[in-house]
Protein backbone atom coordinates (compact mmCIF):
# COMPACT_ATOMS: atom_id res chain seq x y z
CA UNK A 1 334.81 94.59 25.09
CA UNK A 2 338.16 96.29 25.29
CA UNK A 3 339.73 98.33 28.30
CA UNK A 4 339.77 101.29 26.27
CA UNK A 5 335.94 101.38 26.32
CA UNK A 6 335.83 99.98 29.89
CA UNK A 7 337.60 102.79 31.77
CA UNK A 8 336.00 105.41 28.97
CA UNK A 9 332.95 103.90 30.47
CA UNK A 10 333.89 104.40 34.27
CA UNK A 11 335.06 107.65 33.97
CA UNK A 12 332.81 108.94 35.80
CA UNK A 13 333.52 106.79 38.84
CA UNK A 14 337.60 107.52 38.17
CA UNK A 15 336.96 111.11 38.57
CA UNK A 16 335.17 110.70 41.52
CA UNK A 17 337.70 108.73 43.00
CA UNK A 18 341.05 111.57 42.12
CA UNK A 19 338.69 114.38 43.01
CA UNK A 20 338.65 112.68 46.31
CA UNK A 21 342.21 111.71 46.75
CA UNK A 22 342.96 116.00 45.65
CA UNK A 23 340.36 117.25 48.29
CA UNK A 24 341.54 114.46 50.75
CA UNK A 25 345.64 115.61 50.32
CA UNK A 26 344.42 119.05 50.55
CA UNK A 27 342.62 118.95 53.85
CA UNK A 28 345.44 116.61 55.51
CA UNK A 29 347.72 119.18 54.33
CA UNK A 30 346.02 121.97 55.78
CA UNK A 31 346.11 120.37 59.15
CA UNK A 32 349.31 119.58 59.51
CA UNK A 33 350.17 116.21 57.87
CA UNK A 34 353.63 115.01 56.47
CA UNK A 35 353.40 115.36 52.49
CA UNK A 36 355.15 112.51 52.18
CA UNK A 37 352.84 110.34 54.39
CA UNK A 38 349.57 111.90 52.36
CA UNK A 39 352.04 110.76 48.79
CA UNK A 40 351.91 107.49 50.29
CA UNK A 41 348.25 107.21 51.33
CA UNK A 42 346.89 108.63 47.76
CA UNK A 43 349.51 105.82 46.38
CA UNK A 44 347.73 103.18 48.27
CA UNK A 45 344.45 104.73 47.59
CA UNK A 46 345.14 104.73 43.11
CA UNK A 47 346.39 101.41 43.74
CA UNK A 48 343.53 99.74 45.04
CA UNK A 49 341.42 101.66 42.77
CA UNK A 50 343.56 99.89 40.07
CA UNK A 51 343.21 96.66 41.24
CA UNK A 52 339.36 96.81 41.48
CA UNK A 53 339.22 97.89 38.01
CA UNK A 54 341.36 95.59 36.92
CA UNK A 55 339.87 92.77 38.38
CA UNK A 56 336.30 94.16 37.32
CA UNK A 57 337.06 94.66 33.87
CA UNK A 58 337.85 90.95 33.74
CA UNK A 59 335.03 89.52 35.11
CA UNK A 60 333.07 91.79 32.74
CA UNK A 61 334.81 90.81 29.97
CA UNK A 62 334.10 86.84 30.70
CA UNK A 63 330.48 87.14 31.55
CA UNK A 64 329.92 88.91 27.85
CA UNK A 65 332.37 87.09 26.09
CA UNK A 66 330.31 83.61 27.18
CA UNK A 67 326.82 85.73 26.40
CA UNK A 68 327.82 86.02 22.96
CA UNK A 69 329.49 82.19 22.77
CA UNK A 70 326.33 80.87 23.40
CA UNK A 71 324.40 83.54 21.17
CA UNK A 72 326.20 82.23 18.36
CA UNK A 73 325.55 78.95 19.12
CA UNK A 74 322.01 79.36 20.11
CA UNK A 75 319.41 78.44 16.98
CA UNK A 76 317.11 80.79 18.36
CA UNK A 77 318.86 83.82 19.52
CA UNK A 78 315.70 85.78 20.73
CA UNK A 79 315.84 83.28 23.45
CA UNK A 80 319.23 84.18 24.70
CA UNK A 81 318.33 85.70 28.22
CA UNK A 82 316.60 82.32 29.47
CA UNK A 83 320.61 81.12 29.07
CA UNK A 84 322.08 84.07 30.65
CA UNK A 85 323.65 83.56 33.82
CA UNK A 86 322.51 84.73 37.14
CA UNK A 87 324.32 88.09 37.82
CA UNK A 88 324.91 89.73 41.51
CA UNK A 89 324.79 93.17 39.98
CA UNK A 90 321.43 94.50 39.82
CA UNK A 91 321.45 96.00 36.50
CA UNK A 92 322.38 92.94 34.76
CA UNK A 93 318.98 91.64 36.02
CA UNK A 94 317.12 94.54 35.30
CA UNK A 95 318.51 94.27 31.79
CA UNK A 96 317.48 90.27 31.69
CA UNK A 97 314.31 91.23 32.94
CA UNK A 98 313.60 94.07 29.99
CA UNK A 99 314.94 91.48 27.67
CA UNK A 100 312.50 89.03 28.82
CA UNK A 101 309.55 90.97 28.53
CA UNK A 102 310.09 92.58 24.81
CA UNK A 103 310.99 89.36 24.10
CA UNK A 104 308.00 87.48 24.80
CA UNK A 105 306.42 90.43 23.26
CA UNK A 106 308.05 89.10 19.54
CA UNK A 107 307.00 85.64 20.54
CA UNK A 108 303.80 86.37 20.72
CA UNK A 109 303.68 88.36 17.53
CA UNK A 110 305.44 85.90 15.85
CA UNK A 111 302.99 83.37 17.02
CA UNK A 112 300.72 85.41 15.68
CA UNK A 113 301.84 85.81 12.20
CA UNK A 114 302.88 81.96 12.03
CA UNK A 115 298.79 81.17 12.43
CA UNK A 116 297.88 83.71 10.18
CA UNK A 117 300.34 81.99 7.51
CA UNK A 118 299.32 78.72 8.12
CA UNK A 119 295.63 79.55 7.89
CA UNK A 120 296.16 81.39 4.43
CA UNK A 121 298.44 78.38 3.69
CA UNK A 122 295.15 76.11 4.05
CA UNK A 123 292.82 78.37 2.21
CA UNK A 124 295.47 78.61 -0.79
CA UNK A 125 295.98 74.46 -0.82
CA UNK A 126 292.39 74.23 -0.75
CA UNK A 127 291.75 76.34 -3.27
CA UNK A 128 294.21 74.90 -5.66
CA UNK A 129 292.39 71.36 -5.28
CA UNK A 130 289.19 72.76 -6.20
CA UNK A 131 290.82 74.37 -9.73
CA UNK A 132 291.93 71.49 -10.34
CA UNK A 133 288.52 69.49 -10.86
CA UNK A 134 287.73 72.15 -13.19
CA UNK A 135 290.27 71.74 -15.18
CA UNK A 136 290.17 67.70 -15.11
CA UNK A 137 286.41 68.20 -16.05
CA UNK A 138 287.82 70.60 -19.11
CA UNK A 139 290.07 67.57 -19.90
CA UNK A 140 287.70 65.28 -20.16
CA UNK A 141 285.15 66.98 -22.10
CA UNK A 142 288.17 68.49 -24.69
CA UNK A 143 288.84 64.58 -25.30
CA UNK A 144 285.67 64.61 -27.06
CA UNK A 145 286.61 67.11 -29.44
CA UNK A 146 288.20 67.06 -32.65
CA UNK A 147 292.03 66.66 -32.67
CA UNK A 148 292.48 70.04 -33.39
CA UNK A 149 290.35 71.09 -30.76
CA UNK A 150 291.70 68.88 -28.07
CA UNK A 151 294.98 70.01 -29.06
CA UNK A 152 294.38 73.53 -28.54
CA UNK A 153 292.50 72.82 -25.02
CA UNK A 154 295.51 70.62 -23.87
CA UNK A 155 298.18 73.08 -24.17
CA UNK A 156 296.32 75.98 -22.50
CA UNK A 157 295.04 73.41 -20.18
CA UNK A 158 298.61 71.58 -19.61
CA UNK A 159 299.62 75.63 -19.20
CA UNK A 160 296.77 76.12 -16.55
CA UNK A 161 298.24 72.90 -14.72
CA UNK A 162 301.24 74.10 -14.54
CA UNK A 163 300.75 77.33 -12.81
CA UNK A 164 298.30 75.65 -10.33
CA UNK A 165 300.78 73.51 -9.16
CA UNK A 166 303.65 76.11 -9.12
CA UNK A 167 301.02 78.24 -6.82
CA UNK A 168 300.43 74.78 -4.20
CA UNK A 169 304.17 73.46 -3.93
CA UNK A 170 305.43 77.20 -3.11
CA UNK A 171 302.65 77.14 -0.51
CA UNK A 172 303.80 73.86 0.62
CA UNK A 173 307.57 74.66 0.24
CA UNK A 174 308.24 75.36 3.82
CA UNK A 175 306.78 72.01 5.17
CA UNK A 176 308.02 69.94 2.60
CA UNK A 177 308.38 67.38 5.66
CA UNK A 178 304.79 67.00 6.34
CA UNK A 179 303.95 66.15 2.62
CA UNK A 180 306.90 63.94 1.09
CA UNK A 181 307.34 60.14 1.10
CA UNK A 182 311.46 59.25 0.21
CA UNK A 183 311.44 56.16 -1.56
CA UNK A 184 313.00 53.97 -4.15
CA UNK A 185 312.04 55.53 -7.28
CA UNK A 186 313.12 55.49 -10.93
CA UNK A 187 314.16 58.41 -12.09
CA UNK A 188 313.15 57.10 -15.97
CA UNK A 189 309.63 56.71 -14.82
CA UNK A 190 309.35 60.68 -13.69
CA UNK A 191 311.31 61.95 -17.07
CA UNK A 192 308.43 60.00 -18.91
CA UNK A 193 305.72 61.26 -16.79
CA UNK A 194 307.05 64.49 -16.93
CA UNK A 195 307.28 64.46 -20.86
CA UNK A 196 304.04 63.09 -21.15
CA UNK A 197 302.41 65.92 -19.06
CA UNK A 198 303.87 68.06 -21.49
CA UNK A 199 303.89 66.15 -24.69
CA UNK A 200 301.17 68.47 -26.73
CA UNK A 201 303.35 71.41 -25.92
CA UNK A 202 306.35 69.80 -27.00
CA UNK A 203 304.88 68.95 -30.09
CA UNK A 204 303.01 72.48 -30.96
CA UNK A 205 307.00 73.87 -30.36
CA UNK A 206 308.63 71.32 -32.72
CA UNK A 207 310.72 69.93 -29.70
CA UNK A 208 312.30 66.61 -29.82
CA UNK A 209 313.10 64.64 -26.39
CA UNK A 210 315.50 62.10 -25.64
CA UNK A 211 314.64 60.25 -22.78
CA UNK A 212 316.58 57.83 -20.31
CA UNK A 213 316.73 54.52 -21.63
CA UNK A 214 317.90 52.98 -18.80
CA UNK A 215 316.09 52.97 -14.92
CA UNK A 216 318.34 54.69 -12.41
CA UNK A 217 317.12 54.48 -9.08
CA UNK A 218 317.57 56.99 -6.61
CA UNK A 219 316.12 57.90 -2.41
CA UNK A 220 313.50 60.55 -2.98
CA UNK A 221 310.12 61.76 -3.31
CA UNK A 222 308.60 61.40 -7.04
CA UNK A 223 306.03 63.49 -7.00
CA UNK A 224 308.34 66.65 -5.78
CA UNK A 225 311.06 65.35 -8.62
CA UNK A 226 308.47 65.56 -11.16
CA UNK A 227 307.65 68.97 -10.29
CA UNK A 228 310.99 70.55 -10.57
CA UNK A 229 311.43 68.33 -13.86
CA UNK A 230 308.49 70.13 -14.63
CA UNK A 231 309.72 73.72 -14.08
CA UNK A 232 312.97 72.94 -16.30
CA UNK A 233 311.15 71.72 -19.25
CA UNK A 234 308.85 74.23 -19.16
CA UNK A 235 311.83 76.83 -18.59
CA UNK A 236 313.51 74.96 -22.00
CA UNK A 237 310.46 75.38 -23.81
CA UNK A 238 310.08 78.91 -22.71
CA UNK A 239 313.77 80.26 -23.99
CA UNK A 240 314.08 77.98 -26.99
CA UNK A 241 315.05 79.25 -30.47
CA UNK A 242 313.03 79.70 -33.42
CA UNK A 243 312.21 76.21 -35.18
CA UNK A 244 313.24 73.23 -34.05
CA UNK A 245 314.45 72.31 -30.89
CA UNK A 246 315.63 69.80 -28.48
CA UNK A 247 315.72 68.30 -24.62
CA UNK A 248 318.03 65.60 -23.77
CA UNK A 249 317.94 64.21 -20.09
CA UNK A 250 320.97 62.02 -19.51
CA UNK A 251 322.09 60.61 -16.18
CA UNK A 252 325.88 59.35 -14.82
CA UNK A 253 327.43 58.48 -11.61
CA UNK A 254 329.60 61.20 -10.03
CA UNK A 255 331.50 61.15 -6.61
CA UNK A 256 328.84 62.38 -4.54
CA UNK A 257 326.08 60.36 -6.24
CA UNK A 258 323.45 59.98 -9.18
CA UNK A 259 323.38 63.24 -11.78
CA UNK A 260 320.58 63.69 -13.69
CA UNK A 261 320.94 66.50 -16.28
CA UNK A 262 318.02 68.19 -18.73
CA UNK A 263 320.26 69.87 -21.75
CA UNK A 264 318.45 72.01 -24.30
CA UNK A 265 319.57 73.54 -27.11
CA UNK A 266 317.60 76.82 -26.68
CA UNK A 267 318.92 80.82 -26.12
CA UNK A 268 321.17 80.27 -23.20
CA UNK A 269 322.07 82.20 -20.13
CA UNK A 270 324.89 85.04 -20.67
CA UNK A 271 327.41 83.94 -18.21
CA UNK A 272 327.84 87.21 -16.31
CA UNK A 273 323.70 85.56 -15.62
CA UNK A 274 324.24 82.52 -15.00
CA UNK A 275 324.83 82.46 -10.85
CA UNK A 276 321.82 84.63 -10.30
CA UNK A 277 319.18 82.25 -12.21
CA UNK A 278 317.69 80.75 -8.91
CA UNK A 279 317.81 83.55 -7.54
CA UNK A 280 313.72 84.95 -6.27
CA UNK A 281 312.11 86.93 -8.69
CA UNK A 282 315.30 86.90 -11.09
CA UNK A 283 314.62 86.88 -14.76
CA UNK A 284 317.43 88.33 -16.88
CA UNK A 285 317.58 89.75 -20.16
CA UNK A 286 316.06 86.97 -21.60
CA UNK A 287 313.01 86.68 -19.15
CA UNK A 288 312.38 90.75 -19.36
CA UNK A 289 311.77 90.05 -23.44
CA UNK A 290 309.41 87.77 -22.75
CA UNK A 291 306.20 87.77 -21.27
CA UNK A 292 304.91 85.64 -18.08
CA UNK A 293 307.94 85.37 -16.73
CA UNK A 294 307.96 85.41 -13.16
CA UNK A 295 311.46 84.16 -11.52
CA UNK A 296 309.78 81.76 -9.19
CA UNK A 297 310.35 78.60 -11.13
CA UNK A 298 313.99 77.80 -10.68
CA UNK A 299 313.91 79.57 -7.37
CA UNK A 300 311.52 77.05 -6.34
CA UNK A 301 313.36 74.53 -7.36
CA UNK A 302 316.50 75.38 -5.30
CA UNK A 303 314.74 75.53 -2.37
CA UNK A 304 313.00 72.22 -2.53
CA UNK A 305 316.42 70.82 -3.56
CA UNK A 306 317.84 72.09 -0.11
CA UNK A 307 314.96 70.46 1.86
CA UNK A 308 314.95 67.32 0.08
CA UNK A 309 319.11 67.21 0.23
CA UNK A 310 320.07 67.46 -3.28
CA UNK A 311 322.07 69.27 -5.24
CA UNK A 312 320.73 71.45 -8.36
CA UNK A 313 322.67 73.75 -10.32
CA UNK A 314 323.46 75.31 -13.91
CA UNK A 315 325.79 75.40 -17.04
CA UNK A 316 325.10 77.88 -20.16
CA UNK A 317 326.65 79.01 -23.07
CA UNK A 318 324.62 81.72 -24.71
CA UNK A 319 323.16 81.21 -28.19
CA UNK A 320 324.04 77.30 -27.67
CA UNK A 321 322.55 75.55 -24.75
CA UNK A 322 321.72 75.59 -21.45
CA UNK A 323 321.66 72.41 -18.49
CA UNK A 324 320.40 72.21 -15.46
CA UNK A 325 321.68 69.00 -13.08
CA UNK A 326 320.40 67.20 -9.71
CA UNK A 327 322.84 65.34 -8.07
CA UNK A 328 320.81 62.49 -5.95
CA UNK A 329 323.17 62.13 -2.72
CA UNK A 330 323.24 57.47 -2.51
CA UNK A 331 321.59 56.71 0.26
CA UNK A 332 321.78 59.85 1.87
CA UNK A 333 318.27 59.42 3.44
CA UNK A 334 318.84 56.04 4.59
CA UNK A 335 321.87 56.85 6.32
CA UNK A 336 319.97 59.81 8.65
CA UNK A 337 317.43 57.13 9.68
């Protein structure tokens, strides 16, 4: 608030105040008073007028200026009149009062959306277990079948699998608190699982797969690990060229902690693309030339990254290859314990 807008905002009480100094001179002129005496009284009169505004102005400007310090430092500004303080002027509490009611208003309708969310939330993670006995029944009876048969089933199946799970961990991408266990865990034990969920898909694509030959061990939660492993395969399988192609996961120590990077030797990202891949809903030139292509997958995998404290991110060249990293924070858990 500056004093421009201050006395632009008490005009009206400044013109009040010289139209009554004018009309005050005028009558004590009229009856007989020294002009120089009345000079001296309107003096006095402007002057304290001054002074009140002055003073006024500044205890204006502190008791907004600390409203909006503690707005920005509030983590739920909608709350910001239960930290306002008390005010002698009675439109400051009419206007904490108004704020108070449409505020609990939003409360309640956010309260109100919230249950709605988590009761669709349920339904959809309930649903998603029941697909999936299905499809392990489909599994099992597929194993029964002539190779070329079960190969078939496996990769629409392993397909299938993937999608279901895509559908449960966005669902559950919110709350990843309430459903992760950070432990000790090997990061060459998740590459394997991870290839091996995909292994007849890897074959029908002529895809070959170096693995880590080494165990690294790193804080986290497997089964979320193995699901963004998951969505970058599947992404490098998606994109790759014609023929033959290849994944190489590869892990070194950096400064800030364990790297673990899946290289492929597939289309590429152009690079004026490349900062918008986990991005929601993004797909590029390459993803609008294909089909089921949604932009979730990578975006999902950036924000389970930021709730389980890593790091993810991208290099490209296009026509050449393309690498996505995680960078595993040492003991990053144990040290907020």
């Amino acid at each position: 608030m500056n004093f421009a807008d201050y006395l632009k905002d008490k005009s009206l009480l400044i013109l009040l105040n010289v139209s009554g100094m004018l009309f005050s001179g005028m009558y004590l002129i009229v009856i007989g008073n020294n002009f120089a005496a009345i000079s001296i009284l309107g003096l006095f009169w402007l002057g304290i007028l001054s002074l009140w505004l002055l003073l006024d102005y500044r205890r204006r400007r502190k008791y907004f200026s600390e409203i909006f310090d503690l707005l920005a430092d509030l983590e739920k500004p909608y709350l910001i009149q239960e930290f306002m303080g008390k005010s002698w002027r009675l439109e400051d509490k009419l206007y904490q009062q108004i704020l108070r009611l449409s505020n609990k208003s939003v409360i309640e309708k956010i309260q109100t959306l919230e249950d709605q969310q988590k009761e669709y939330r349920e339904f959809i993670e309930g649903w998603i277990h029941e697909v999936k006995l299905p499809i392990t029944g489909m599994r099992l009876v597929a194993y029964n079948e002539s190779n070329e048969l079960k190969r078939k089933s496996e990769l629409y199946l392993t397909e299938m699998d993937e999608l279901v799970d895509k559908a449960l961990f966005y669902a559950r991408s919110d709350q990843v608190y309430k459903d992760y266990a950070i432990k000790e865990t090997d990061l060459k034990t998740i590459v394997k699982e991870t290839i091996n969920k995909y292994r007849y898909i890897l074959i029908e694509n002529q895809i070959k797969v170096t693995v880590l030959t080494e165990s690294t061990f790193v804080q986290t939660d497997s089964k979320w690990i193995e699901f963004i492993l998951s969505q970058i395969v599947a992404n490098a399988i998606k994109y790759k060229k014609p023929g033959a192609g290849e994944i190489i996961f590869s892990v070194q120590e950096v400064k800030d902690g364990i790297k673990l990077s899946v290289r492929d030797n597939g289309i590429g990202v152009p690079s004026d693309e490349l900062n918008q891949i986990f991005e929601k809903g993004y797909t590029g030139t390459n993803g609008r030339s294909r089909e089921k292509t949604t932009g979730i997958g990578l975006y999902l995998c950036k924000k389970l990254c930021k709730k389980l404290d890593l790091t993810i991110g991208a290099a490209s060249v296009e026509k050449d290859y393309t690498e996505i990293y995680l960078v595993f924070p040492v003991n990053s858990y144990l040290s907020k314990l």
